[in-house]
PDB file of N, CA and C in Angstrom:
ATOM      1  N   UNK A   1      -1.858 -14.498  28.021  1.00  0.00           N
ATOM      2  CA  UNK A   1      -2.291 -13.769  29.206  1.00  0.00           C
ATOM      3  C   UNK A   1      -3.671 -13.165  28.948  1.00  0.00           C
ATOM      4  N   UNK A   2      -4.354 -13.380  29.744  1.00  0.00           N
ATOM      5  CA  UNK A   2      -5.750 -12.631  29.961  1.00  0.00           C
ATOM      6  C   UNK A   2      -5.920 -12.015  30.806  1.00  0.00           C
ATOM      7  N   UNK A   3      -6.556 -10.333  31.000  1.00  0.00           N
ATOM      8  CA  UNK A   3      -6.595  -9.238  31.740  1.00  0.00           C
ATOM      9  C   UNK A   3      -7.997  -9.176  31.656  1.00  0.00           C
ATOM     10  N   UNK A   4      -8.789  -9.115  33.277  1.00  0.00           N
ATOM     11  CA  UNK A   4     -10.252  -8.588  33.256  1.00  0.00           C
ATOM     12  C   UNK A   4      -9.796  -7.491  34.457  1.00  0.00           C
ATOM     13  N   UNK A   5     -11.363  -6.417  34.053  1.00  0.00           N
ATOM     14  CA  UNK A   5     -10.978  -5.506  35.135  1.00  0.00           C
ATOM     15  C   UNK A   5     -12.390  -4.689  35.217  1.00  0.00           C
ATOM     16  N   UNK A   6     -12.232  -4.393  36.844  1.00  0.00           N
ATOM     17  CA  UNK A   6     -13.749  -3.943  37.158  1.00  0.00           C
ATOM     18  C   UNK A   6     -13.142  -2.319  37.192  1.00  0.00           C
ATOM     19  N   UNK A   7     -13.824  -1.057  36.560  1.00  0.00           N
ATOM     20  CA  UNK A   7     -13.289  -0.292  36.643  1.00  0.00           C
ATOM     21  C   UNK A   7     -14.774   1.041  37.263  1.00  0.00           C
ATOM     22  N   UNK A   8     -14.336   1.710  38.061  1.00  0.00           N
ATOM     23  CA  UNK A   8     -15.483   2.596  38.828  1.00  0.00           C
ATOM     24  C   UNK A   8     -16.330   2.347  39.822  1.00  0.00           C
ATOM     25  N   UNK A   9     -16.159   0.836  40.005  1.00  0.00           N
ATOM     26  CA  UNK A   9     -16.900   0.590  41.186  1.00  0.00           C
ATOM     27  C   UNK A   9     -17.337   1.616  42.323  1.00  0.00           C
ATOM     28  N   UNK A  10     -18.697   1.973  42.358  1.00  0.00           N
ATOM     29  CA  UNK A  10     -18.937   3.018  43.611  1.00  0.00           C
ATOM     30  C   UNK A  10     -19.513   2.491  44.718  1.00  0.00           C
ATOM     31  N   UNK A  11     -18.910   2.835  45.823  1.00  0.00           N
ATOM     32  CA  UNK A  11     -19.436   2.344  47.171  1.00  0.00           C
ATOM     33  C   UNK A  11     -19.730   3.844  47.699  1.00  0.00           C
ATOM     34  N   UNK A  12     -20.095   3.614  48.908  1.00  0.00           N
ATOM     35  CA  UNK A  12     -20.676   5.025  49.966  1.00  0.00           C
ATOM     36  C   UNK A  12     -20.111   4.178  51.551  1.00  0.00           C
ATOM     37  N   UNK A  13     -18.746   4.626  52.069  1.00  0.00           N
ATOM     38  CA  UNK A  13     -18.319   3.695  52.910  1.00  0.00           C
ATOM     39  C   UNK A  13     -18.043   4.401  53.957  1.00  0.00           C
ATOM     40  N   UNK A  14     -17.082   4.137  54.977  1.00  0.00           N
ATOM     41  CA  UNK A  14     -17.014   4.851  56.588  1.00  0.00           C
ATOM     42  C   UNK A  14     -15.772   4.447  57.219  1.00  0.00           C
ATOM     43  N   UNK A  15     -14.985   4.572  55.939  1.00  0.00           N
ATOM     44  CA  UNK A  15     -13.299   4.817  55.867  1.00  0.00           C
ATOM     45  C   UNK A  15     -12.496   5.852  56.214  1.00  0.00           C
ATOM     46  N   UNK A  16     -12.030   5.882  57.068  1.00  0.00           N
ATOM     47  CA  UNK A  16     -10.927   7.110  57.373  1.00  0.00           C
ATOM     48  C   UNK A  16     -10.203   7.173  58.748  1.00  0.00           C
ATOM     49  N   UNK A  17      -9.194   7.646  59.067  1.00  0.00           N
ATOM     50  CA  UNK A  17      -8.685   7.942  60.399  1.00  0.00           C
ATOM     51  C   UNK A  17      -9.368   8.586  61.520  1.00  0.00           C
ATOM     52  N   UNK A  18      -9.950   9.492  61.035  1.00  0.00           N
ATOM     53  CA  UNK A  18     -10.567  10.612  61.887  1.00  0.00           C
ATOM     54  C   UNK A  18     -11.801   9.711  62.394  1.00  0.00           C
ATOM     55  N   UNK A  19     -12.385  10.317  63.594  1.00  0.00           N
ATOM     56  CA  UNK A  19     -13.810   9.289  63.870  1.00  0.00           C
ATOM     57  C   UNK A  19     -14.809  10.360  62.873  1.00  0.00           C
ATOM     58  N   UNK A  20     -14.527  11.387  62.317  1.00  0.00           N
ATOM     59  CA  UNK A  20     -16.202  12.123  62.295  1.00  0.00           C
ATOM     60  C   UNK A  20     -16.196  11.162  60.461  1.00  0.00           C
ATOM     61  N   UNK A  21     -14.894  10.803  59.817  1.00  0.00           N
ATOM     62  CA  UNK A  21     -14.752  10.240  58.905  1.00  0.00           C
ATOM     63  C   UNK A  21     -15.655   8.858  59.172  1.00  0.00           C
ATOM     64  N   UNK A  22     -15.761   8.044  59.792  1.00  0.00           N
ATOM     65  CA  UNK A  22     -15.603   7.068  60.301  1.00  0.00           C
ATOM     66  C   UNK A  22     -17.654   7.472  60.286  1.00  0.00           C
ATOM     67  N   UNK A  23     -17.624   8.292  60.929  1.00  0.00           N
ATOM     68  CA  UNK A  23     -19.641   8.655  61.145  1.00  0.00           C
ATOM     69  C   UNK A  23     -20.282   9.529  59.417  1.00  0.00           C
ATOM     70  N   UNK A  24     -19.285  10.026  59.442  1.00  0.00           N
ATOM     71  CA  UNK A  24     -20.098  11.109  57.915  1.00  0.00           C
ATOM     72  C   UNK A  24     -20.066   9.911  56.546  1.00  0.00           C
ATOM     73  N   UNK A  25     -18.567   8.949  56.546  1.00  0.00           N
ATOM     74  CA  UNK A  25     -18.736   8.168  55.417  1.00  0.00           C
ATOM     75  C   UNK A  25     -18.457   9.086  54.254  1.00  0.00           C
ATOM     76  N   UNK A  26     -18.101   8.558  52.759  1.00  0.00           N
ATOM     77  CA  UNK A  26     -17.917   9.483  51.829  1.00  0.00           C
ATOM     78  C   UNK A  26     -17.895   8.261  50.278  1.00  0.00           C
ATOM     79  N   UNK A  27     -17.613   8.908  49.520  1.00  0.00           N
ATOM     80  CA  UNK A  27     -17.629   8.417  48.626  1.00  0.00           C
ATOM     81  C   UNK A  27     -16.284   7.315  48.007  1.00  0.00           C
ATOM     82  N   UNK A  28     -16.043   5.866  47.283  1.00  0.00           N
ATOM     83  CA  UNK A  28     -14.792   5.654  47.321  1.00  0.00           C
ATOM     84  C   UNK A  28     -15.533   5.117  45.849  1.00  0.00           C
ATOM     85  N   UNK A  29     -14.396   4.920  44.846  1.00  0.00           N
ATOM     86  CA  UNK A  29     -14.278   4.915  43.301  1.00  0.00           C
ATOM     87  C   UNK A  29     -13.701   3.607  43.545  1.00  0.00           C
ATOM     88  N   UNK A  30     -13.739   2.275  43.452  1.00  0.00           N
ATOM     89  CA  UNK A  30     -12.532   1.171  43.425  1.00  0.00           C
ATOM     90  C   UNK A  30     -12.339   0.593  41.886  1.00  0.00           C
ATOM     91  N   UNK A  31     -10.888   0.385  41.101  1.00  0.00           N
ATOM     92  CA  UNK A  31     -10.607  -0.472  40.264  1.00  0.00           C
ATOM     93  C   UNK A  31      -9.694  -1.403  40.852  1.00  0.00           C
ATOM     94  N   UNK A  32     -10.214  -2.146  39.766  1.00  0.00           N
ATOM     95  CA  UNK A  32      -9.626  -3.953  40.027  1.00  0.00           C
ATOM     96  C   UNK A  32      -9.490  -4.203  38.575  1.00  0.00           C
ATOM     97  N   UNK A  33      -8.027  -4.471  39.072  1.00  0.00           N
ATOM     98  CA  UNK A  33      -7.258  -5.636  37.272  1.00  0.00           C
ATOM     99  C   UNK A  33      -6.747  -6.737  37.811  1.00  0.00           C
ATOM    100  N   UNK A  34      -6.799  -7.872  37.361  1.00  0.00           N
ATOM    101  CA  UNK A  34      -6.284  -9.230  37.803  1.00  0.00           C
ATOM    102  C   UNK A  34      -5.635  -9.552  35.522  1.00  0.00           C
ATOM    103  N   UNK A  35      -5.141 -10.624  35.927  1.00  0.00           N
ATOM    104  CA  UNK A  35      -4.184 -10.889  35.021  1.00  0.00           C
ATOM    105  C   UNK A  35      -4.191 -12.156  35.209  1.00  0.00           C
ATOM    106  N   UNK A  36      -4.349 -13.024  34.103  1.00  0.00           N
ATOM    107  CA  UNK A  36      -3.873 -14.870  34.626  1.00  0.00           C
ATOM    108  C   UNK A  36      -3.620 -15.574  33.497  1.00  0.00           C
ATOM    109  N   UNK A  37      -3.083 -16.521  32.968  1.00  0.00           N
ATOM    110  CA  UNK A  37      -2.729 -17.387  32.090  1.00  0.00           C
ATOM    111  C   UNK A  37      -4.022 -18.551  31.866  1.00  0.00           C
ATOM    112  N   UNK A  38      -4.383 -18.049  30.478  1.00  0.00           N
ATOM    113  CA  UNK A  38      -5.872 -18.760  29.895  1.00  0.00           C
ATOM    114  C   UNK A  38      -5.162 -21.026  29.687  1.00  0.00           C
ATOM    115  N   UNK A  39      -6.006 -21.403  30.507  1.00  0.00           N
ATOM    116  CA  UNK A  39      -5.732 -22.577  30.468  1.00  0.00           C
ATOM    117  C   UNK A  39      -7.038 -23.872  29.791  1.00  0.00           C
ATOM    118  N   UNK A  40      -7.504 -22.911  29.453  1.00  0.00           N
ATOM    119  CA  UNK A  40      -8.984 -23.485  28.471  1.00  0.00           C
ATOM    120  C   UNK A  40      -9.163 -21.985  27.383  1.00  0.00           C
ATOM    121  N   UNK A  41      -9.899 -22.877  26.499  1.00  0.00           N
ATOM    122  CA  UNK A  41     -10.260 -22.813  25.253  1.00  0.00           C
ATOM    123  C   UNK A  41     -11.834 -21.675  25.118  1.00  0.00           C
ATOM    124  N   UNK A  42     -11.618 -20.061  24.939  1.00  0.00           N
ATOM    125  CA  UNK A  42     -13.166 -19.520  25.509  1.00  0.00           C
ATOM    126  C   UNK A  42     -13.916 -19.512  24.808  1.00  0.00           C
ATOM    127  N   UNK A  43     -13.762 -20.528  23.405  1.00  0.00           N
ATOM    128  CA  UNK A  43     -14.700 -20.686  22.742  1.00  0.00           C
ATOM    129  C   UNK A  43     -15.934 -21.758  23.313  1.00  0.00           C
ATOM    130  N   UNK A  44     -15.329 -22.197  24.458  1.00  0.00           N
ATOM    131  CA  UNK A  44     -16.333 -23.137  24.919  1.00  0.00           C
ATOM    132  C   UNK A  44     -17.652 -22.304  25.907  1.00  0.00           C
ATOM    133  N   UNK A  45     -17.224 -20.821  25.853  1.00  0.00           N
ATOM    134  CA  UNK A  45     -18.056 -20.284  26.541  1.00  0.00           C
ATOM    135  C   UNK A  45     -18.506 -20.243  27.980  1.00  0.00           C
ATOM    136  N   UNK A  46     -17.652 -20.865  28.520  1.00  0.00           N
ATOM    137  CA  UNK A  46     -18.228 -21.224  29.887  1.00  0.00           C
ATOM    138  C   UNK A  46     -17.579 -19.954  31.202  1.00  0.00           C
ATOM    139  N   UNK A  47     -18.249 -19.457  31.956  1.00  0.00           N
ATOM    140  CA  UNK A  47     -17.356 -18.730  33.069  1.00  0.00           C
ATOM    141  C   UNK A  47     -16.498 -18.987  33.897  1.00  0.00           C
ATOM    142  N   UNK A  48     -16.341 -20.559  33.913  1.00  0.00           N
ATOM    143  CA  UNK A  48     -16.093 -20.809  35.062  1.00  0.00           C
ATOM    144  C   UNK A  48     -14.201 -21.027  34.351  1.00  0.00           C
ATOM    145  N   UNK A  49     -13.725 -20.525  33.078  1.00  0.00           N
ATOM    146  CA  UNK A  49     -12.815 -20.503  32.387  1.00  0.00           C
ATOM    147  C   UNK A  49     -11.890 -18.740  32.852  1.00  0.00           C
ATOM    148  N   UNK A  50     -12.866 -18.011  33.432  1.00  0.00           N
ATOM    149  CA  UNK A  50     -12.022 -16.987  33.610  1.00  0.00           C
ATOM    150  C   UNK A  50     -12.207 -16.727  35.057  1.00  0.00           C
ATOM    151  N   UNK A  51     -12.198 -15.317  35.394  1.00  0.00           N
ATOM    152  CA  UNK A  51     -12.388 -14.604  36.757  1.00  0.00           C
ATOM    153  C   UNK A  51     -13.531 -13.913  35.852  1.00  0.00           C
ATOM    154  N   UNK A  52     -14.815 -14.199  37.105  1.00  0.00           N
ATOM    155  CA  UNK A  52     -16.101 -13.321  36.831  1.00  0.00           C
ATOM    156  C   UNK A  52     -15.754 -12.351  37.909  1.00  0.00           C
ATOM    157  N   UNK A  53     -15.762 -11.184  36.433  1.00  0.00           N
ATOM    158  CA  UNK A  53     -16.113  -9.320  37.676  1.00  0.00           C
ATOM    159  C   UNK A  53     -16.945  -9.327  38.218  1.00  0.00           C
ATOM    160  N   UNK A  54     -18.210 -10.417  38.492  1.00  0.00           N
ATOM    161  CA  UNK A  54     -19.272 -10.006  39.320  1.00  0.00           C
ATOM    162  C   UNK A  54     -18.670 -10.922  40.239  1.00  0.00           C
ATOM    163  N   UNK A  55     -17.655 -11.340  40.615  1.00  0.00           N
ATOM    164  CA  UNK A  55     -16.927 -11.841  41.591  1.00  0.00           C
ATOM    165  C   UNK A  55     -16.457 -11.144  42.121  1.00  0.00           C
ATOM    166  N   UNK A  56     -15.632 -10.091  41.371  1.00  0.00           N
ATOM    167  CA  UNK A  56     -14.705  -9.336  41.853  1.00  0.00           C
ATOM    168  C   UNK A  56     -15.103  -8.280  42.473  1.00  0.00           C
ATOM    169  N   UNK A  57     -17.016  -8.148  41.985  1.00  0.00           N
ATOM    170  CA  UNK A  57     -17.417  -6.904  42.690  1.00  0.00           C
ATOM    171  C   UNK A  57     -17.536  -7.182  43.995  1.00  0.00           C
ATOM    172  N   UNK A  58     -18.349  -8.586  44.251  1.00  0.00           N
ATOM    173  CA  UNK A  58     -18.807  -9.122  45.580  1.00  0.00           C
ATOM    174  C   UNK A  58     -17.521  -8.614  46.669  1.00  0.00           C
ATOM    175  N   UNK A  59     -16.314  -9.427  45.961  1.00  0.00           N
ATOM    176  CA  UNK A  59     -14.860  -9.098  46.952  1.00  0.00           C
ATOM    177  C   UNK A  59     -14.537  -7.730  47.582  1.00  0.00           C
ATOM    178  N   UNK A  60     -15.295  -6.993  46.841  1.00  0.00           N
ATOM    179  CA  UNK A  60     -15.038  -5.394  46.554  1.00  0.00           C
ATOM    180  C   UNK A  60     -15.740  -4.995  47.831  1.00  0.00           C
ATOM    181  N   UNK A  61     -17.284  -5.236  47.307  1.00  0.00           N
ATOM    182  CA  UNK A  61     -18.608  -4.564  48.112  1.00  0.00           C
ATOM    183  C   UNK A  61     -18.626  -5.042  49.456  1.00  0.00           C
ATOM    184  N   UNK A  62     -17.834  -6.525  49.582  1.00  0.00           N
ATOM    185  CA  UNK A  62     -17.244  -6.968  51.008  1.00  0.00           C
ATOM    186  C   UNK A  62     -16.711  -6.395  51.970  1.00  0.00           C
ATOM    187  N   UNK A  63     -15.356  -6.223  50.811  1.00  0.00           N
ATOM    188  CA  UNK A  63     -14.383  -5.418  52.325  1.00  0.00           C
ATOM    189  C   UNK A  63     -14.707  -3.986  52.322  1.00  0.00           C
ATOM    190  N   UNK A  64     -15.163  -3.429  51.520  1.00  0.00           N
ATOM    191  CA  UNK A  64     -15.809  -1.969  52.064  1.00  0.00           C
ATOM    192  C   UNK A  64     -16.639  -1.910  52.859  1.00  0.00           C
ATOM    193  N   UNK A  65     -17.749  -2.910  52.969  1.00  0.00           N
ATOM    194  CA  UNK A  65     -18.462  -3.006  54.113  1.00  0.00           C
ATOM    195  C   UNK A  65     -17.937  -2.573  55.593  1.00  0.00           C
ATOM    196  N   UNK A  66     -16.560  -3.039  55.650  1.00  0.00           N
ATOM    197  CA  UNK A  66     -15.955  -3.136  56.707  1.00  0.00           C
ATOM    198  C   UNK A  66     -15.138  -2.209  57.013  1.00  0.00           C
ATOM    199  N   UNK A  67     -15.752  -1.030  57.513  1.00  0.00           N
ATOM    200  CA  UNK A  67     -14.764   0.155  58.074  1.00  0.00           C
ATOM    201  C   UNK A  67     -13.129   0.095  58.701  1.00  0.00           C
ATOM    202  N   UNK A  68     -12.576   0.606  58.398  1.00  0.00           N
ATOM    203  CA  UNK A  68     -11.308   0.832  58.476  1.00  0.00           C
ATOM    204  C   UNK A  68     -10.617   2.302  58.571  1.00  0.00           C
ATOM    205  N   UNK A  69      -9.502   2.434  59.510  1.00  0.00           N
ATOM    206  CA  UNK A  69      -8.750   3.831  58.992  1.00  0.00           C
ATOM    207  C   UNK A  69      -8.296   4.106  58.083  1.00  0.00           C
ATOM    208  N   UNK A  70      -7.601   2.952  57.508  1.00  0.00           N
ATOM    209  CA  UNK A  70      -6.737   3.097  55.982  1.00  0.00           C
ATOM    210  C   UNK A  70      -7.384   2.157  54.716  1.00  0.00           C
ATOM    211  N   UNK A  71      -7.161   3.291  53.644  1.00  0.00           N
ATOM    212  CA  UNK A  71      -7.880   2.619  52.910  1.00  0.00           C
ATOM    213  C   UNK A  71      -6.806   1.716  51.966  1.00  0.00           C
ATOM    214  N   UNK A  72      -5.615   2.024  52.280  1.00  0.00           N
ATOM    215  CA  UNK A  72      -4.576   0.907  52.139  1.00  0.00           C
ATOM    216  C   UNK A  72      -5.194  -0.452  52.585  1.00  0.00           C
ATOM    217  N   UNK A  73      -5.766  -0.599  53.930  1.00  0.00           N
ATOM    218  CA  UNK A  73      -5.854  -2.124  53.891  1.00  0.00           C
ATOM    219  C   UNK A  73      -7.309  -2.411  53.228  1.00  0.00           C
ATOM    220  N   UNK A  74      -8.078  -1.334  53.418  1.00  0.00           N
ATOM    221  CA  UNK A  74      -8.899  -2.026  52.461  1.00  0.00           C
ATOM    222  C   UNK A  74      -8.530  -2.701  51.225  1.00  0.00           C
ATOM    223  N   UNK A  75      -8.130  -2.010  50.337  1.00  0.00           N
ATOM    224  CA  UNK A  75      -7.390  -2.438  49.662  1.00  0.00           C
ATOM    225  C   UNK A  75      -6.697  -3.388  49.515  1.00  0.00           C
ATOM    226  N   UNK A  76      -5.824  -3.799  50.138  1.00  0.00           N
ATOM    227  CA  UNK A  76      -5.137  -4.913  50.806  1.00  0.00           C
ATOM    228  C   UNK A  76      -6.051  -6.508  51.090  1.00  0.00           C
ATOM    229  N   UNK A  77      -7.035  -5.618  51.793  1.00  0.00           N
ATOM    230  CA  UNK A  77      -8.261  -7.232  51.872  1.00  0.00           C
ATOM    231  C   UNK A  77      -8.892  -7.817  50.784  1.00  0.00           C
ATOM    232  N   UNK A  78      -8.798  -6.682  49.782  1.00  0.00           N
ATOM    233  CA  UNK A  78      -9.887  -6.900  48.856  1.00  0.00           C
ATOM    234  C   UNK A  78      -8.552  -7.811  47.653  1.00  0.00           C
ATOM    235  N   UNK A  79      -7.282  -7.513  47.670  1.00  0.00           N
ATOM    236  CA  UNK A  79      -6.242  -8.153  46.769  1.00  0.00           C
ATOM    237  C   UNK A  79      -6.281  -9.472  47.704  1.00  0.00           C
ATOM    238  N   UNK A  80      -6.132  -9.811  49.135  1.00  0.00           N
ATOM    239  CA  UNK A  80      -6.644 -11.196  49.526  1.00  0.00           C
ATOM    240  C   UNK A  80      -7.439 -11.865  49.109  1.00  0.00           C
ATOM    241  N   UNK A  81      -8.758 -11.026  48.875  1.00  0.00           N
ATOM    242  CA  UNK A  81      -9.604 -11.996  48.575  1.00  0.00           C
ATOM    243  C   UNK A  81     -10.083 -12.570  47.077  1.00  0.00           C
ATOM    244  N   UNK A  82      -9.381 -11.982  46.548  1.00  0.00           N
ATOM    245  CA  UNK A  82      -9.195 -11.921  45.115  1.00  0.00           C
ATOM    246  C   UNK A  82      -8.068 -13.738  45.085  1.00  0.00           C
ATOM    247  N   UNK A  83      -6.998 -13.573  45.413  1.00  0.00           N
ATOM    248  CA  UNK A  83      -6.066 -14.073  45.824  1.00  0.00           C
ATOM    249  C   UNK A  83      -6.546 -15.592  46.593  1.00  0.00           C
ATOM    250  N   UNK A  84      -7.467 -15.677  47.059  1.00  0.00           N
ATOM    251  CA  UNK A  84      -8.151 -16.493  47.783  1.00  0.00           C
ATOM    252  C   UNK A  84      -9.324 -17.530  46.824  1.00  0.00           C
ATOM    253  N   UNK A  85     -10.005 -16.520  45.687  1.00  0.00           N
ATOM    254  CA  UNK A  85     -11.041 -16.893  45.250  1.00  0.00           C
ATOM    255  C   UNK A  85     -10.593 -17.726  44.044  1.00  0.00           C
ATOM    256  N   UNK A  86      -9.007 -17.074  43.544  1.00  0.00           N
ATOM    257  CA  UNK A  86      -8.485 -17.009  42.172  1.00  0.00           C
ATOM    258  C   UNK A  86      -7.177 -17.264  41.886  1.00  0.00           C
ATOM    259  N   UNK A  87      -7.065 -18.980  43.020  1.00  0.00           N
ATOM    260  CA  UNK A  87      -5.448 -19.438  42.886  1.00  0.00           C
ATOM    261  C   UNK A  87      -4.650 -19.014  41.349  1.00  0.00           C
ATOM    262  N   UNK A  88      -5.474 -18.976  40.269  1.00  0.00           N
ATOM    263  CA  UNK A  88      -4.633 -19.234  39.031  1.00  0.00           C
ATOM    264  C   UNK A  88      -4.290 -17.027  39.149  1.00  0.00           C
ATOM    265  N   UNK A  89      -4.729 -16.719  39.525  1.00  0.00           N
ATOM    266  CA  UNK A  89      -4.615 -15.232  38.794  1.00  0.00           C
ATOM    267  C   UNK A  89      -2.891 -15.012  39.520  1.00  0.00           C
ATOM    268  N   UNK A  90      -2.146 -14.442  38.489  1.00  0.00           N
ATOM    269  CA  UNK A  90      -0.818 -14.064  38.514  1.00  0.00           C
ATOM    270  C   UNK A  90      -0.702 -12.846  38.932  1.00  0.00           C
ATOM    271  N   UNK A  91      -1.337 -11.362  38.689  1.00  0.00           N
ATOM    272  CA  UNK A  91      -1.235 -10.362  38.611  1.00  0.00           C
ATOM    273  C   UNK A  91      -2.746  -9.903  39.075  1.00  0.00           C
ATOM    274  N   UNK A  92      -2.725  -8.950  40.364  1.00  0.00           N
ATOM    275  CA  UNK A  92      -3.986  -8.197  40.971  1.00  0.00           C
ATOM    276  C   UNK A  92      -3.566  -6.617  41.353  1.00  0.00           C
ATOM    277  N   UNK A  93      -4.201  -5.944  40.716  1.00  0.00           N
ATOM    278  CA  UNK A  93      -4.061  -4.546  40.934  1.00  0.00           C
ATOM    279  C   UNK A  93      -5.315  -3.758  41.526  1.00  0.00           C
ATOM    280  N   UNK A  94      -5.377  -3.364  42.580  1.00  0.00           N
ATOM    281  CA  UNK A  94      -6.833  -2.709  43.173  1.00  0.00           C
ATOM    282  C   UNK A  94      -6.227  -1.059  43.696  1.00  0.00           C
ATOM    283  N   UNK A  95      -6.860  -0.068  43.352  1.00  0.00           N
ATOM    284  CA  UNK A  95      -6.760   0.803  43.042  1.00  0.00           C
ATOM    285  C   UNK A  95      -7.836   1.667  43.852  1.00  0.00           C
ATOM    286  N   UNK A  96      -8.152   2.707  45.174  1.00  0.00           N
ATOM    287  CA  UNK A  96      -9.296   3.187  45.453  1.00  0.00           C
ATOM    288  C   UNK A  96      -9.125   4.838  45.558  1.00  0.00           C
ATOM    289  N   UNK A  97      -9.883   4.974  44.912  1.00  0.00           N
ATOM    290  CA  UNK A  97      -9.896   6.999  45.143  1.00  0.00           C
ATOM    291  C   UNK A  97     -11.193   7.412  46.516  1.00  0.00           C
ATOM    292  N   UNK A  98     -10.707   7.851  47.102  1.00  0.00           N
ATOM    293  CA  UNK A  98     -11.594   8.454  48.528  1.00  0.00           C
ATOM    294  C   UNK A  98     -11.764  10.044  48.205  1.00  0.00           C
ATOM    295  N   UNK A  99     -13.073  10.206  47.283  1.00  0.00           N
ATOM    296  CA  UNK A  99     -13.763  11.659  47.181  1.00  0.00           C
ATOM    297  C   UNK A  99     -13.735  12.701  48.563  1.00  0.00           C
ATOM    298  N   UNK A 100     -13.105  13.359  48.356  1.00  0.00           N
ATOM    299  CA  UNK A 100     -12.980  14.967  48.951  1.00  0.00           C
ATOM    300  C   UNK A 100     -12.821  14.501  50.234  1.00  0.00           C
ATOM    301  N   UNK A 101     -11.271  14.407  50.338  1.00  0.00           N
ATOM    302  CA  UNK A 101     -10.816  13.894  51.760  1.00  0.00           C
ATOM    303  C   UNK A 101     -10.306  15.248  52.320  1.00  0.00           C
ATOM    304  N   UNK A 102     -11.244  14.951  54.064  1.00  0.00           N
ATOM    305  CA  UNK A 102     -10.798  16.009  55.032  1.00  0.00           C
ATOM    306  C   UNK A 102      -9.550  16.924  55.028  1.00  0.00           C
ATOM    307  N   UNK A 103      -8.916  17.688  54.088  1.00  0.00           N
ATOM    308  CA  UNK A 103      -7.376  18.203  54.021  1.00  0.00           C
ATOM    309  C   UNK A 103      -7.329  19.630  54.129  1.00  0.00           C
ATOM    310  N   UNK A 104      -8.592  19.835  54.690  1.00  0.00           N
ATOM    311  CA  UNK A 104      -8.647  21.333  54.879  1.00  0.00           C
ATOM    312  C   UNK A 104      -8.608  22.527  53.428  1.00  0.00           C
ATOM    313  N   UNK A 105      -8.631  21.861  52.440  1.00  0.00           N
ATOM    314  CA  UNK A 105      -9.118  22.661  51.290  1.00  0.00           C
ATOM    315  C   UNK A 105      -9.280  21.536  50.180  1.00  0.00           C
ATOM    316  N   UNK A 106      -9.602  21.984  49.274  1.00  0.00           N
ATOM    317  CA  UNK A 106     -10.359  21.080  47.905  1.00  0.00           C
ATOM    318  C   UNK A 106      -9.155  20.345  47.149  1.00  0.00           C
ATOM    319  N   UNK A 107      -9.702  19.290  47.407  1.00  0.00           N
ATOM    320  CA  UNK A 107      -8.973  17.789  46.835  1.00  0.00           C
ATOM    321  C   UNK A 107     -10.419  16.767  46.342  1.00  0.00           C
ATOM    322  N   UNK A 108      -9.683  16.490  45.284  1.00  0.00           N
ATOM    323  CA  UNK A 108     -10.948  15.765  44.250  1.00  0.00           C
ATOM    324  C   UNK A 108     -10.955  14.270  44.861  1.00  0.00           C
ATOM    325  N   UNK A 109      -9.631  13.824  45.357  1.00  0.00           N
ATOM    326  CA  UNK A 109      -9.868  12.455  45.454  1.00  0.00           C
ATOM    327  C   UNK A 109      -8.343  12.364  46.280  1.00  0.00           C
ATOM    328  N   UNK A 110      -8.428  11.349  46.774  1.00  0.00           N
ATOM    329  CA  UNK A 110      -7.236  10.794  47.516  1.00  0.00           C
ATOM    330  C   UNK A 110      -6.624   9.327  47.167  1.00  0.00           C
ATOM    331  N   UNK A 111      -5.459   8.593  46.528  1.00  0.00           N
ATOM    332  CA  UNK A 111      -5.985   7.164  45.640  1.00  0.00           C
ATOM    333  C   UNK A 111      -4.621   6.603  46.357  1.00  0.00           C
ATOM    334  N   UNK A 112      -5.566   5.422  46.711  1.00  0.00           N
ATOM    335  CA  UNK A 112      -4.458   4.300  46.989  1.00  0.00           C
ATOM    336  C   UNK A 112      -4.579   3.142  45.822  1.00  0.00           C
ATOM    337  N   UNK A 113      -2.963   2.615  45.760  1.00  0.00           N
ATOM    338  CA  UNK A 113      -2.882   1.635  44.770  1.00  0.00           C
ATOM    339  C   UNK A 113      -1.828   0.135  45.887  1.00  0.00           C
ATOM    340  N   UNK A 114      -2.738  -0.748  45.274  1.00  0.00           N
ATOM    341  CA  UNK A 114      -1.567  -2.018  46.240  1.00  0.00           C
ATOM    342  C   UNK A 114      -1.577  -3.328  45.013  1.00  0.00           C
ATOM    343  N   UNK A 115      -0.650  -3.416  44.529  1.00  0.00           N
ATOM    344  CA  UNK A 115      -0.597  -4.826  43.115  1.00  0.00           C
ATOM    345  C   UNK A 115       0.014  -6.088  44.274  1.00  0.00           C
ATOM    346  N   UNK A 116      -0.129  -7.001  43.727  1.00  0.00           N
ATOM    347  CA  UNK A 116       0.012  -8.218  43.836  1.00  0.00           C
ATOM    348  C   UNK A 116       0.496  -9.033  42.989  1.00  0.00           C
ATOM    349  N   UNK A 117       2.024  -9.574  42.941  1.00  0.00           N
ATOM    350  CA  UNK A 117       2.701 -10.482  41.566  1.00  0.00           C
ATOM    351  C   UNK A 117       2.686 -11.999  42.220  1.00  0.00           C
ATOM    352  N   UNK A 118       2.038 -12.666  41.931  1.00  0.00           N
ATOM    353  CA  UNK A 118       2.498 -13.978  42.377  1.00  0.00           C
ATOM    354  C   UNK A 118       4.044 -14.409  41.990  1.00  0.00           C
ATOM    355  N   UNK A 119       4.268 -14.078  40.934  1.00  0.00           N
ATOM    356  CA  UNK A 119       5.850 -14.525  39.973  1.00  0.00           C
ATOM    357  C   UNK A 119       7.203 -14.633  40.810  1.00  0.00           C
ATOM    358  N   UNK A 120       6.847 -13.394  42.276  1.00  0.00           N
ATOM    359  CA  UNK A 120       8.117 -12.652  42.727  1.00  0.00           C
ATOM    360  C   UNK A 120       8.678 -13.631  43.623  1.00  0.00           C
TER     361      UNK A 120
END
């Protein structure tokens, strides 16, 4: 088994329920772990042998682009497209923290988590 993982990814996005969420935008933290069964040899050096994180960022910097209320489905789009790019990957975990969400007093972060098992 081989595990890559993009971890801290920062976007500046326009995620949330509320509309003033939706206009002010805020800060979101995303990790990504994928998991897959090595079917070549990485001494041969080549990328095209694993999942490139600068893949995984693109997938990332994608669906954040794309405003939403919940950052569940962001989330959700971004394990699609992972899923889409990376028939062999077995295991996808995407993970997003939403900095100082509207709750009427101080909260550091708000975190959604959504995995993906192909196995099940």
């Amino acid at each position: 088994m081989v595990k890559v993982a993009l971890q801290g990814a920062e976007f500046f996005a326009y995620h949330g329920f509320y509309p003033e969420e939706q206009l002010l935008g805020t800060r979101f933290v995303v990790d990504i772990e994928v998991v897959f069964d090595s079917v070549a040899d990485f001494n041969d050096d080549k990328i095209a042998n694993t999942v490139n994180y600068e893949e995984l960022y693109q997938i990332a910097k994608t669906e954040m682009q794309h405003t939403r209320k919940l950052i569940e489905t962001v989330a959700q789009g971004i394990i699609d497209g992972i899923a889409a790019k990376y028939a062999y990957v077995q295991v996808a975990s995407v993970t997003i923290k939403k900095a100082h969400p509207p709750l009427g007093g101080t909260v550091q972060n708000s975190v959604v988590s959504i995995s993906f098992n192909k196995k099940k």
